[in-house]
C-alpha atoms as a PDB file:
ATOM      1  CA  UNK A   1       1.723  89.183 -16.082  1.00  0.00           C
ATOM      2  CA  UNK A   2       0.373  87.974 -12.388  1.00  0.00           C
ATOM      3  CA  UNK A   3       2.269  85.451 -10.909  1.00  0.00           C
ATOM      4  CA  UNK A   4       1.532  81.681 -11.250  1.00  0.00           C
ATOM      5  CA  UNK A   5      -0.525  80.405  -8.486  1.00  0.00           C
ATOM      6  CA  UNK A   6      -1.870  76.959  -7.969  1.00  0.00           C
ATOM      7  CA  UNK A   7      -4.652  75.443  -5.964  1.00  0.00           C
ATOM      8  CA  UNK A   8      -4.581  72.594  -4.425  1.00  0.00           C
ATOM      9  CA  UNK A   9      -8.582  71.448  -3.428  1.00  0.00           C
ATOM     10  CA  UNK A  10      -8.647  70.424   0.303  1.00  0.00           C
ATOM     11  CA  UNK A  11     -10.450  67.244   1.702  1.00  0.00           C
ATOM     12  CA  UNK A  12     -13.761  69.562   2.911  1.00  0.00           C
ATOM     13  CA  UNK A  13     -14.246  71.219  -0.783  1.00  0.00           C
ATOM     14  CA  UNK A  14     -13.993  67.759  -2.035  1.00  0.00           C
ATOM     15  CA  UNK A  15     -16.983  66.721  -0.355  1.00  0.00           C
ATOM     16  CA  UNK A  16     -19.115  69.650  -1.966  1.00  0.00           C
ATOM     17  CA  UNK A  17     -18.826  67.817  -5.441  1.00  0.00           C
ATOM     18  CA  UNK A  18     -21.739  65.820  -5.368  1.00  0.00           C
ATOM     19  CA  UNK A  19     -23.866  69.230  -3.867  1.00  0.00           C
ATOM     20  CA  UNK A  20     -21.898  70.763  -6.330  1.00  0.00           C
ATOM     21  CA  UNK A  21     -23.298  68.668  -9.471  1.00  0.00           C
ATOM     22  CA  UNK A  22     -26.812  68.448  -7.860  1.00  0.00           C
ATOM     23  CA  UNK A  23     -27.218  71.935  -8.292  1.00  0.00           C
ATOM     24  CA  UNK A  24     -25.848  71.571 -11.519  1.00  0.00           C
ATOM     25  CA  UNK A  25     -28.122  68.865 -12.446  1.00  0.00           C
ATOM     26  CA  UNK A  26     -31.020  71.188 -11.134  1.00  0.00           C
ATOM     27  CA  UNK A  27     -30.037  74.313 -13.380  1.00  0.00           C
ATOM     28  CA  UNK A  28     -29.930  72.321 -16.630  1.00  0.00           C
ATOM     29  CA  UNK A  29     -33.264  70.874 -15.872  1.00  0.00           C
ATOM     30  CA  UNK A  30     -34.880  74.256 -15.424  1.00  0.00           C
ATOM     31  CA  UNK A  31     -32.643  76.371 -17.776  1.00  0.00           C
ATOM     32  CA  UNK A  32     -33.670  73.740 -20.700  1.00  0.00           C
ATOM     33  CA  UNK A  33     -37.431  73.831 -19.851  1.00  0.00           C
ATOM     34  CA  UNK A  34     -36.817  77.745 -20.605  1.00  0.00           C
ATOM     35  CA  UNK A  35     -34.197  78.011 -23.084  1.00  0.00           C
ATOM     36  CA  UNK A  36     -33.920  74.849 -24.957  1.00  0.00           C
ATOM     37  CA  UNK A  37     -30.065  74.438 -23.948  1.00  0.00           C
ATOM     38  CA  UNK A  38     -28.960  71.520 -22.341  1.00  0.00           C
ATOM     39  CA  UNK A  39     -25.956  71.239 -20.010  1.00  0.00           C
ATOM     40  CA  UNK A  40     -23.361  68.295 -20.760  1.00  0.00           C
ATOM     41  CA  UNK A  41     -22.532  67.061 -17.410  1.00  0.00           C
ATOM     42  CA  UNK A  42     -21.320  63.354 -18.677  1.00  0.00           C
ATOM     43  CA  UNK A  43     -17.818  64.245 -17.856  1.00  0.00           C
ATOM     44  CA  UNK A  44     -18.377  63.950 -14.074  1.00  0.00           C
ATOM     45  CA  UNK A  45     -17.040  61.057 -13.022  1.00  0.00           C
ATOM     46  CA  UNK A  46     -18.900  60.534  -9.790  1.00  0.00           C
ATOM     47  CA  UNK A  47     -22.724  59.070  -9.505  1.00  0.00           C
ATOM     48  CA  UNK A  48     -24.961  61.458  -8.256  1.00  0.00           C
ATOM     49  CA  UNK A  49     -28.285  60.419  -6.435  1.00  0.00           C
ATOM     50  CA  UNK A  50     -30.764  63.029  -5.806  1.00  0.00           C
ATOM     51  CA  UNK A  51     -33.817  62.444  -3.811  1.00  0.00           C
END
């Protein structure tokens, strides 16, 4: 078994969240128009404005 290791998110990848759920956002968009599947992202806790 590999050893435990544990991450600890810095100040700079905390920023990306919001790019990180835009592109999110975008994927379910598209993916449903093709698929029919719809991403749940209502457990993000942060408002996201895109423009």
């Amino acid at each position: 078994m590999p050893p435990r290791v544990e991450y600890a998110i810095t100040e700079e990848g905390f920023e990306l969240k919001p790019v990180l759920i835009s592109i999110s956002m975008w994927g379910a968009k598209h993916k449903q128009k093709h698929t029919g599947i719809v991403m749940d992202i209502a457990a993000c806790t942060t408002p996201v404005e895109v423009k």
